[in-house]
N, C-alpha and C. Protein backbone atom coordinates (compact mmCIF):
# COMPACT_ATOMS: atom_id res chain seq x y z
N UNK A 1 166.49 -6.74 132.07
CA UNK A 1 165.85 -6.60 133.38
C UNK A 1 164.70 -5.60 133.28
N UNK A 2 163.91 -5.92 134.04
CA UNK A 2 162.55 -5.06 133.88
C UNK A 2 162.41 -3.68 134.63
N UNK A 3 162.31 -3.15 134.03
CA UNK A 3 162.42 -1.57 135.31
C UNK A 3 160.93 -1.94 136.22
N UNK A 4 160.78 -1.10 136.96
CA UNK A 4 159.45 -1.22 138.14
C UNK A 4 159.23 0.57 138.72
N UNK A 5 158.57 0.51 138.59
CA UNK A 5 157.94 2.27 139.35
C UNK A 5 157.16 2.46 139.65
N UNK A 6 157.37 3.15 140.70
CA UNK A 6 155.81 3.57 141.93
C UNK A 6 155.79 5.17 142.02
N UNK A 7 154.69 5.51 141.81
CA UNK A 7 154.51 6.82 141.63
C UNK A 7 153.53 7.27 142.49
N UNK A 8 152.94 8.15 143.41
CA UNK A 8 152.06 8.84 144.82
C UNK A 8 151.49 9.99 143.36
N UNK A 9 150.46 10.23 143.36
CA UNK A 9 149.34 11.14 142.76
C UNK A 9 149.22 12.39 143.28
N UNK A 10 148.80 13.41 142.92
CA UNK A 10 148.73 14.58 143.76
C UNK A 10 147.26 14.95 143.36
N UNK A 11 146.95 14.10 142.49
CA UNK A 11 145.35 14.72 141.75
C UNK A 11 144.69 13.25 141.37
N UNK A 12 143.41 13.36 141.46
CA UNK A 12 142.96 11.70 140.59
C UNK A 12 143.36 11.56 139.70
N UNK A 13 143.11 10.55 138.89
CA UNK A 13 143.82 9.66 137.56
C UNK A 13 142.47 8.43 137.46
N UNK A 14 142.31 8.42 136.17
CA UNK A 14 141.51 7.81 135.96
C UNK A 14 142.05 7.16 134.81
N UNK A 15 141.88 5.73 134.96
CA UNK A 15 142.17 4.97 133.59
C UNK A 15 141.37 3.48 133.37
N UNK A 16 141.16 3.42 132.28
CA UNK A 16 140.10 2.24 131.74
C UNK A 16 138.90 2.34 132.85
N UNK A 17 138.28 1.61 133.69
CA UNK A 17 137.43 1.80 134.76
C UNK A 17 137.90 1.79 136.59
N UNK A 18 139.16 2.16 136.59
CA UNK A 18 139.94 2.20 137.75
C UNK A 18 139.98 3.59 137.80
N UNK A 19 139.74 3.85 139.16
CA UNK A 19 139.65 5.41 140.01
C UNK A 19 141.11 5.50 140.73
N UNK A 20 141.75 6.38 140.65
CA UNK A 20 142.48 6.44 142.09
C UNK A 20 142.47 7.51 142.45
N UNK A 21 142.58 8.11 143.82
CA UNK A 21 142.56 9.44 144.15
C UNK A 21 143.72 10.26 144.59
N UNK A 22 143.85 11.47 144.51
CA UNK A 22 145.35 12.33 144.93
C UNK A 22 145.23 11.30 146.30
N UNK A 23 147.16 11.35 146.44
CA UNK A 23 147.33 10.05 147.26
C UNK A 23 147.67 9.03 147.18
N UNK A 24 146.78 8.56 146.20
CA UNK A 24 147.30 6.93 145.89
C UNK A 24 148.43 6.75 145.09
N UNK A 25 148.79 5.45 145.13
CA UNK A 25 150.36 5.15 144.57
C UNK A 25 149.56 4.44 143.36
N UNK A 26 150.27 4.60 142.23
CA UNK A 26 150.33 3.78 141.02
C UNK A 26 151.70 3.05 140.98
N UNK A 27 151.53 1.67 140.25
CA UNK A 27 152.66 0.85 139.97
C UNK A 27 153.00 0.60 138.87
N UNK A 28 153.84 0.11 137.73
CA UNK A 28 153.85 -0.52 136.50
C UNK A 28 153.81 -1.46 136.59
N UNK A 29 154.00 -2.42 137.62
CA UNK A 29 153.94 -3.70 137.15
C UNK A 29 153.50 -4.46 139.16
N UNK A 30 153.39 -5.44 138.46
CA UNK A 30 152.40 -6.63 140.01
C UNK A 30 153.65 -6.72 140.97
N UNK A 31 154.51 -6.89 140.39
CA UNK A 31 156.04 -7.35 141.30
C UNK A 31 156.14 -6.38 142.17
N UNK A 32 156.10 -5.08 141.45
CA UNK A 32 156.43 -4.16 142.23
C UNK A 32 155.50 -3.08 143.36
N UNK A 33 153.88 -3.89 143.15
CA UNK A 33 152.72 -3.38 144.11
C UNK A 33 152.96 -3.63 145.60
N UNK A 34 152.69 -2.79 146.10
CA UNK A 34 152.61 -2.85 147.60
C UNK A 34 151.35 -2.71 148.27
N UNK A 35 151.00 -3.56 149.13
CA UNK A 35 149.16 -3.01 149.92
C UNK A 35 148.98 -1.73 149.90
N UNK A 36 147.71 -1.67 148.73
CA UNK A 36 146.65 -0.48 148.44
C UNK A 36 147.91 0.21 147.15
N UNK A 37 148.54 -0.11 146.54
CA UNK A 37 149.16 0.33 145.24
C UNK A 37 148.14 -0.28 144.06
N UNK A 38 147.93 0.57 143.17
CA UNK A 38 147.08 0.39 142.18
C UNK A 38 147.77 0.36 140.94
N UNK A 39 147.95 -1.04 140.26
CA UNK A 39 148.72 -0.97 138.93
C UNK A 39 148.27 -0.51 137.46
N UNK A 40 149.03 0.03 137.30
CA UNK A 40 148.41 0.94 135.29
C UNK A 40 149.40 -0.14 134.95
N UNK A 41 149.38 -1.06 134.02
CA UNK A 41 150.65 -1.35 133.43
C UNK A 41 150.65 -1.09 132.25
N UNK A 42 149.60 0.15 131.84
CA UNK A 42 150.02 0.70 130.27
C UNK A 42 151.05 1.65 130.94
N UNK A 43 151.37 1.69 132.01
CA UNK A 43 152.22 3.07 132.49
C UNK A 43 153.91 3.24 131.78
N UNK A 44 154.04 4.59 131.19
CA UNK A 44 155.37 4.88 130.09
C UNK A 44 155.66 5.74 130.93
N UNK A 45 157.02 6.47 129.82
CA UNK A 45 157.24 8.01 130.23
C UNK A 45 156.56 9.15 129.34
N UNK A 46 155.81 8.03 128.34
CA UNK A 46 154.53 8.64 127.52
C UNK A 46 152.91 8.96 128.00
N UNK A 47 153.08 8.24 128.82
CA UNK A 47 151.78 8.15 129.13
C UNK A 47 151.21 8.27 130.69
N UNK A 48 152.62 8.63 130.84
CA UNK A 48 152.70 9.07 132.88
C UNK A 48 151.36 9.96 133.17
N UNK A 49 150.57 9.77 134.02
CA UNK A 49 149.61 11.33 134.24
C UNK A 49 149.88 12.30 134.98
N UNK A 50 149.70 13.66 134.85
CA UNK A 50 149.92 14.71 135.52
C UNK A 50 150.03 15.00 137.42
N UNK A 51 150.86 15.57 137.35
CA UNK A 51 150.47 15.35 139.45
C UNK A 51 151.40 14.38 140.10
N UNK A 52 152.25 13.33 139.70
CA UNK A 52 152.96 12.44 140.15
C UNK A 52 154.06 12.56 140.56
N UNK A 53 154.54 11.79 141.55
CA UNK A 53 155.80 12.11 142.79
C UNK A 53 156.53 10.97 142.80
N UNK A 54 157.93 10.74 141.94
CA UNK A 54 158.52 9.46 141.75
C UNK A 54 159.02 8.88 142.66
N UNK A 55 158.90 7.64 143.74
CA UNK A 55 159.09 7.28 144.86
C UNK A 55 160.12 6.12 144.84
N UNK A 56 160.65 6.09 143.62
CA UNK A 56 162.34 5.31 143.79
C UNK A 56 162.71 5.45 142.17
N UNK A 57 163.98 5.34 142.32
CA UNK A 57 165.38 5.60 141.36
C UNK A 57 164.60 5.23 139.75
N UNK A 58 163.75 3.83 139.54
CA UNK A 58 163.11 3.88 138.05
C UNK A 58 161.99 4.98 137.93
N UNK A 59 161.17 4.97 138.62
CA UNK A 59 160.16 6.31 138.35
C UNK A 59 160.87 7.46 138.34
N UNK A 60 161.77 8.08 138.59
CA UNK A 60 162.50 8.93 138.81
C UNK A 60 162.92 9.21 137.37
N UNK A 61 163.53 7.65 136.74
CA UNK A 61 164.27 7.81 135.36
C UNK A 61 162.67 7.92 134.49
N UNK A 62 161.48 7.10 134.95
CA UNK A 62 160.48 7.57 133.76
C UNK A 62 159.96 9.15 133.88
N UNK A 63 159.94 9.98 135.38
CA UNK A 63 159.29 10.98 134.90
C UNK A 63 160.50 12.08 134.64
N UNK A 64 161.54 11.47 134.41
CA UNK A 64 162.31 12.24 133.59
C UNK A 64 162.18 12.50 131.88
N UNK A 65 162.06 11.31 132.07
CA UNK A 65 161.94 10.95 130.20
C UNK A 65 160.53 11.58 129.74
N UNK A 66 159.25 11.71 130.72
CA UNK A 66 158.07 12.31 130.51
C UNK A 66 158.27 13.69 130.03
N UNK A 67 156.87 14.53 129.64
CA UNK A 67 156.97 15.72 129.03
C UNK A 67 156.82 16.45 130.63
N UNK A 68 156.23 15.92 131.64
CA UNK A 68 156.13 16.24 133.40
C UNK A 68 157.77 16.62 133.72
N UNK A 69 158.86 16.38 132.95
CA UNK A 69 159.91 16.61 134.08
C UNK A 69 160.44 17.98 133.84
N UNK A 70 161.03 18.31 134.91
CA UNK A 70 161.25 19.78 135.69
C UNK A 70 160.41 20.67 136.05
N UNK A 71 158.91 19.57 136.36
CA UNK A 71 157.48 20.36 136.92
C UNK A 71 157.27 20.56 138.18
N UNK A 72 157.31 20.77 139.19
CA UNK A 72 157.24 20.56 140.19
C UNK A 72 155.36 20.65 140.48
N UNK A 73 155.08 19.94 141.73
CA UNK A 73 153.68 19.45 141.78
C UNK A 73 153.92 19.95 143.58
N UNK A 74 152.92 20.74 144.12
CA UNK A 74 152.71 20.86 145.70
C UNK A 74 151.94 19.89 145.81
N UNK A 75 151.15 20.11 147.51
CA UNK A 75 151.05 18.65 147.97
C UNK A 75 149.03 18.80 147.61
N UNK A 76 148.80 18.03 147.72
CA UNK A 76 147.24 17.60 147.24
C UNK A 76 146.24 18.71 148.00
N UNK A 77 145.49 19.40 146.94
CA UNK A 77 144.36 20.24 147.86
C UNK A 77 142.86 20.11 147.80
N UNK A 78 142.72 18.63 147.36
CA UNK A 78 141.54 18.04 147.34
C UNK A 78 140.83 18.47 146.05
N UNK A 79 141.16 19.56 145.61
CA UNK A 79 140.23 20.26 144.50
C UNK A 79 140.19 19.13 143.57
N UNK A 80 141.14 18.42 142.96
CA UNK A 80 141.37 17.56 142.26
C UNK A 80 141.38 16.07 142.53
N UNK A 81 141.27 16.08 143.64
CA UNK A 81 141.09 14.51 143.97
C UNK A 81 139.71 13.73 144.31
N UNK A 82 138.89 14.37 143.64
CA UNK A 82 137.34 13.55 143.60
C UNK A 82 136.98 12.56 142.62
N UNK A 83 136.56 11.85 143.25
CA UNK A 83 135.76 10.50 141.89
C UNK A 83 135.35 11.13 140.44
């Protein structure tokens, strides 16, 4: 079975030519996108980016497995969320 994870940003993320800004949700996979979720599907627990807020039970298990877990992240202060 395929895991699925949605993750909320606290800072931009930038990958291949896709922007997203603190805020936005990233997905791993299409199944699991929701209107205005933006999918990475290189997304690991290797390759998670910094700033992220696991928003159900599999993201939870990837940013555990990440070098991010037991980080805690406050809530977005714009400094970091520009293009």
């Amino acid at each position: 079975m395929m895991e699925m994870a949605r993750f909320q940003l606290r800072q931009a993320f930038h990958f291949g030519s896709v922007k997203v800004r603190a805020g936005g949700v990233i997905v791993d996979t299409v199944a699991n996108q929701q209107p205005g979720d933006v999918v990475f599907a290189g997304m690991s627990a290797a390759t998670l980016p910094a700033g992220v807020v696991a928003l159900d039970g599999s993201a939870t298990t990837m940013l555990n497995a990440s070098r991010w877990a037991g980080i805690g992240f406050g809530a977005p202060s714009g400094r970091d969320s520009t293009d």
